[in-house]
N, C-alpha and C. Protein backbone atom coordinates (compact mmCIF):
# COMPACT_ATOMS: atom_id res chain seq x y z
N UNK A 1 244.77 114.12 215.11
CA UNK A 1 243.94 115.28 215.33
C UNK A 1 244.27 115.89 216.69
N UNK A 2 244.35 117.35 216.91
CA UNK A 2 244.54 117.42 217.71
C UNK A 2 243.38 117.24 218.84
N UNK A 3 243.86 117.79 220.28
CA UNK A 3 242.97 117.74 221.25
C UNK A 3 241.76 118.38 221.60
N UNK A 4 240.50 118.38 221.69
CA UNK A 4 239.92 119.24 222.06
C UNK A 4 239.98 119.84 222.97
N UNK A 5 239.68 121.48 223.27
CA UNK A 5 240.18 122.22 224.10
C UNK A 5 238.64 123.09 224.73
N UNK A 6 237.70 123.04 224.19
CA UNK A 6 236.00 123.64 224.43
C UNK A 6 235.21 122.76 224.11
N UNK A 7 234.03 122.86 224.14
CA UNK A 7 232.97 122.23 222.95
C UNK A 7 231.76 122.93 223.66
N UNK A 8 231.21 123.11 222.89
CA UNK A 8 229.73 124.20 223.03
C UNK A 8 228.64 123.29 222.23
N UNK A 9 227.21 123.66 222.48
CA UNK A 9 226.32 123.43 221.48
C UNK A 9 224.91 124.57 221.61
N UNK A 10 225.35 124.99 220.17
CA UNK A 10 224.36 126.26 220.18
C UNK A 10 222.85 125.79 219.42
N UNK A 11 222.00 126.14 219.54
CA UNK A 11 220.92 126.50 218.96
C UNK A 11 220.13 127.26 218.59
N UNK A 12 219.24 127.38 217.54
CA UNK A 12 218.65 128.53 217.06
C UNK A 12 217.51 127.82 216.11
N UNK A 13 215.95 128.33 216.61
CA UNK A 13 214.52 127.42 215.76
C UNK A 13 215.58 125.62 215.64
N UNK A 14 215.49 125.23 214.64
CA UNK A 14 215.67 123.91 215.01
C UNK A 14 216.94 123.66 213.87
N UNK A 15 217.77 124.45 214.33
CA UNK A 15 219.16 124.30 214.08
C UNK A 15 219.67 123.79 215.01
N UNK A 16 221.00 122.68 215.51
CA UNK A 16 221.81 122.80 216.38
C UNK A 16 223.16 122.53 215.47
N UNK A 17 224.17 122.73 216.52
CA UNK A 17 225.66 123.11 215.85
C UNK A 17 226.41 122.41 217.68
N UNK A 18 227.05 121.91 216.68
CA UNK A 18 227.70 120.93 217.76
C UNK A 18 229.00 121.99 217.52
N UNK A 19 230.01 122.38 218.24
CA UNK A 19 231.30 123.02 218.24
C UNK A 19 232.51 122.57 219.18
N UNK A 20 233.56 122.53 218.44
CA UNK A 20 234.38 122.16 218.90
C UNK A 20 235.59 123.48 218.98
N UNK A 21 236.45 123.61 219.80
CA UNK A 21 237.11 124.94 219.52
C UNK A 21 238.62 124.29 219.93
N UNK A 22 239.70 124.32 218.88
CA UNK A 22 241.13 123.40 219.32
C UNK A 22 242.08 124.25 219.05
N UNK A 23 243.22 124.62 219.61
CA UNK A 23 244.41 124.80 219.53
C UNK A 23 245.07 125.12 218.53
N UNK A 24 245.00 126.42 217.32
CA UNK A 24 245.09 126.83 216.14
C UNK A 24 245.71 127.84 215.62
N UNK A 25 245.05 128.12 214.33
CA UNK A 25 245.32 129.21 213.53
C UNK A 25 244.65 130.48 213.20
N UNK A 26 243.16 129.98 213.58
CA UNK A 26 242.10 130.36 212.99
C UNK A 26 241.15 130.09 212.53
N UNK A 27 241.61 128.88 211.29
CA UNK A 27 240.57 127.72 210.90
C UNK A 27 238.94 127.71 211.33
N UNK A 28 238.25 127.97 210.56
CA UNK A 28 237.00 127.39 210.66
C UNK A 28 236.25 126.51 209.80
N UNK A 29 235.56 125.65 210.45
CA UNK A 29 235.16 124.34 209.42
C UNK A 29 233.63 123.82 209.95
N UNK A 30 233.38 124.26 209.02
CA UNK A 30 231.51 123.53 209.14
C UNK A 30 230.97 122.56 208.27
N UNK A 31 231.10 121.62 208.55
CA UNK A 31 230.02 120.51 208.48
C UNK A 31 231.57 119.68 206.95
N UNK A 32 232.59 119.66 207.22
CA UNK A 32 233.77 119.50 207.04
C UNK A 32 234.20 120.43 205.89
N UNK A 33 233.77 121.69 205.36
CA UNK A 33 233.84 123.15 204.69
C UNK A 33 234.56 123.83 205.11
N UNK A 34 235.41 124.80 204.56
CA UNK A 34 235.62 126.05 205.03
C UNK A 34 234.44 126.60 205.54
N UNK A 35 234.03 127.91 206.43
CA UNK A 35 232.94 128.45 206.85
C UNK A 35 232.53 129.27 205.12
N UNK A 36 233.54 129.64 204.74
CA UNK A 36 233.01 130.81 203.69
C UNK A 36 232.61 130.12 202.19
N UNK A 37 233.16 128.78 202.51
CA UNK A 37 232.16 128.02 201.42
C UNK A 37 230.62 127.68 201.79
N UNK A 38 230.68 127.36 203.13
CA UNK A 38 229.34 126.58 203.98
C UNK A 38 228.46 127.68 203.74
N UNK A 39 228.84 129.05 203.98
CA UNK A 39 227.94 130.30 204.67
C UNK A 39 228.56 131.44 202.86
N UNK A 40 228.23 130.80 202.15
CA UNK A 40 228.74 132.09 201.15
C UNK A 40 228.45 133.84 201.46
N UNK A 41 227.27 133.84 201.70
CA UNK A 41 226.69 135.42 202.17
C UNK A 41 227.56 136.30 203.29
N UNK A 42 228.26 137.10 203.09
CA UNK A 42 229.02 137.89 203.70
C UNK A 42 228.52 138.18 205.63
N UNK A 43 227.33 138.33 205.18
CA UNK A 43 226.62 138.70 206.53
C UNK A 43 226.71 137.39 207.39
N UNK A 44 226.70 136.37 207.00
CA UNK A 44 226.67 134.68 207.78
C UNK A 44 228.11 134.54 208.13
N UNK A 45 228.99 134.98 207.26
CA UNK A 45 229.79 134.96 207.64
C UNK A 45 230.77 136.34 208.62
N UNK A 46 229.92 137.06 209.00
CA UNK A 46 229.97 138.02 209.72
C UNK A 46 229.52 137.22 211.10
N UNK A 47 228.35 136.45 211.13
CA UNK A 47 227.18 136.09 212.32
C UNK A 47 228.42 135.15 212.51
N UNK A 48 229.00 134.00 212.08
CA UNK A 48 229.46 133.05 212.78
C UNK A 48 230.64 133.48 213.22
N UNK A 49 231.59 134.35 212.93
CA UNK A 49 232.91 134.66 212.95
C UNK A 49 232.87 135.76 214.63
N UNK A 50 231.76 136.35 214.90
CA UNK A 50 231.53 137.80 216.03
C UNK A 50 232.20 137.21 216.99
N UNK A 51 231.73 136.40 217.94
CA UNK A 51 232.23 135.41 219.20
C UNK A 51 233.76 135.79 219.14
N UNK A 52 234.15 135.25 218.01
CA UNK A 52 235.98 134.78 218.02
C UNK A 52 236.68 136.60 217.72
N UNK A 53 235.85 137.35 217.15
CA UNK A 53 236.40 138.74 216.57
C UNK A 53 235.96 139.63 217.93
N UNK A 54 235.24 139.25 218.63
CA UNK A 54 234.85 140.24 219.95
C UNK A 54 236.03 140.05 221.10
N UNK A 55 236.02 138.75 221.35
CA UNK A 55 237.45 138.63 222.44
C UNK A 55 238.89 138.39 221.97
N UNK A 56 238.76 138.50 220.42
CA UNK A 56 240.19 139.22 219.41
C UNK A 56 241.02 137.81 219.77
N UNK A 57 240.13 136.60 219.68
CA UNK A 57 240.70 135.26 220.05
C UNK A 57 240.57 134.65 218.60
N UNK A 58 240.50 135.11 217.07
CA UNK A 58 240.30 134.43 215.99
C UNK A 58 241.51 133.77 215.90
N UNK A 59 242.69 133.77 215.91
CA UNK A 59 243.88 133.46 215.68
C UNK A 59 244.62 132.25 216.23
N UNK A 60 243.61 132.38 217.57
CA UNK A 60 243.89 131.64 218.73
C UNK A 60 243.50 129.99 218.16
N UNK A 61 242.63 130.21 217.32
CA UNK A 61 241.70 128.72 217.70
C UNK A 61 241.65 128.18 216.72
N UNK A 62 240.91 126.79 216.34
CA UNK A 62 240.34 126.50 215.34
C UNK A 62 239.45 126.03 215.65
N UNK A 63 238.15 126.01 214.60
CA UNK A 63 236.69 126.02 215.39
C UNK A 63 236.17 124.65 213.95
N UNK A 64 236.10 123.42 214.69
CA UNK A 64 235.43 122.48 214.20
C UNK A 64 234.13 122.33 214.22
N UNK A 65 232.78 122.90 213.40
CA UNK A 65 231.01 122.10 213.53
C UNK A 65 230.42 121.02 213.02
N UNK A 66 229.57 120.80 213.42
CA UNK A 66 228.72 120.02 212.65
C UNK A 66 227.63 120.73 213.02
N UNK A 67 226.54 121.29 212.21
CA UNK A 67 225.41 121.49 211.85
C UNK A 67 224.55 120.70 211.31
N UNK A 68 223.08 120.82 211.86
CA UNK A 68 222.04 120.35 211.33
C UNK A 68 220.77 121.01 211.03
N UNK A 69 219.96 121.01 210.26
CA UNK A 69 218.45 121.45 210.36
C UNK A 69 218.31 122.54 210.24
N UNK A 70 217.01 123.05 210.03
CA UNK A 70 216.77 124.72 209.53
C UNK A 70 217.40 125.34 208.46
N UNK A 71 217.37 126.52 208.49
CA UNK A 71 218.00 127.42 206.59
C UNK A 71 219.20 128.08 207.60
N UNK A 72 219.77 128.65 206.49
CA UNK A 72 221.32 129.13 206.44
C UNK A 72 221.40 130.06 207.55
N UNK A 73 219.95 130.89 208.13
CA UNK A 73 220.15 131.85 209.26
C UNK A 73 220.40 131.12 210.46
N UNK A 74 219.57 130.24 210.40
CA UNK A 74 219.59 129.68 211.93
C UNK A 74 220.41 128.97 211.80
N UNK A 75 221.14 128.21 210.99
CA UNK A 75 222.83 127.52 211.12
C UNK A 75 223.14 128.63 211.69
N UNK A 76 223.74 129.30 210.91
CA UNK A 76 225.21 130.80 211.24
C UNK A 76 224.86 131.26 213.14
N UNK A 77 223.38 131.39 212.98
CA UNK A 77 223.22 131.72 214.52
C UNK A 77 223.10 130.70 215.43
N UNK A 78 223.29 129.33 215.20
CA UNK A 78 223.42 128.64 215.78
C UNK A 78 225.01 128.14 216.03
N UNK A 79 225.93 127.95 214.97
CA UNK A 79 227.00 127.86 215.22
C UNK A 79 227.53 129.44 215.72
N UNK A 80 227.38 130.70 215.98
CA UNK A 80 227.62 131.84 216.80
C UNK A 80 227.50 131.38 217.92
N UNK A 81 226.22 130.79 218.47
CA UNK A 81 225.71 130.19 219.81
C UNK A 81 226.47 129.58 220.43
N UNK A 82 227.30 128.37 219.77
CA UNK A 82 228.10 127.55 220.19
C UNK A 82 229.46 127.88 220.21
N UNK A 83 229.94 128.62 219.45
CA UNK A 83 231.50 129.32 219.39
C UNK A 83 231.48 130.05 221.17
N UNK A 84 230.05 131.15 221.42
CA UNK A 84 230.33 131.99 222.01
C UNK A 84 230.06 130.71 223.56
N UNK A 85 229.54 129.40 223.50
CA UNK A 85 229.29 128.51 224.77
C UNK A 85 230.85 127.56 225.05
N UNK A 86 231.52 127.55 223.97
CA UNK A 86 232.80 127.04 224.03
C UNK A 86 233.64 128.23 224.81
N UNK A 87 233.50 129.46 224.12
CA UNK A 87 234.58 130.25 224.97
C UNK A 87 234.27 130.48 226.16
């Protein structure tokens, strides 16, 4: 595996999202998922992806989570939280 290169931990109501951010392609992986399986709804997958599409660093990275607790909003905004505490 490679090295870790960030790690953030975001929260949101009683979500947390542990993040890891490594040396990549792009890759995103939640809770060992693709994001767009984890987060099917277009908009979640809008919320978790902003961080990496604002500083035009998607390409750059690959973004490892683990999530816990709460519904599908407060994941997505909780792993956002942590993408944007890693960078």
């Amino acid at each position: 595996m490679a090295e870790t290169l960030y790690k953030g931990t975001g929260r949101r109501k009683t979500a947390v999202a542990r993040v890891r951010l490594l040396p990549g392609d792009g890759n995103i992986t939640v809770n060992g998922r693709d994001y767009r399986e984890y987060f099917p709804r277009p908009a979640y997958q809008k919320v978790v992806s902003a961080p990496l599409n604002l500083l035009e660093s998607a390409s750059r990275y690959d973004v490892v989570v683990r999530v816990e607790g709460g519904g599908p909003t407060g994941q997505a905004d909780a792993v956002r939280h942590g993408i944007a505490r890693a960078l």
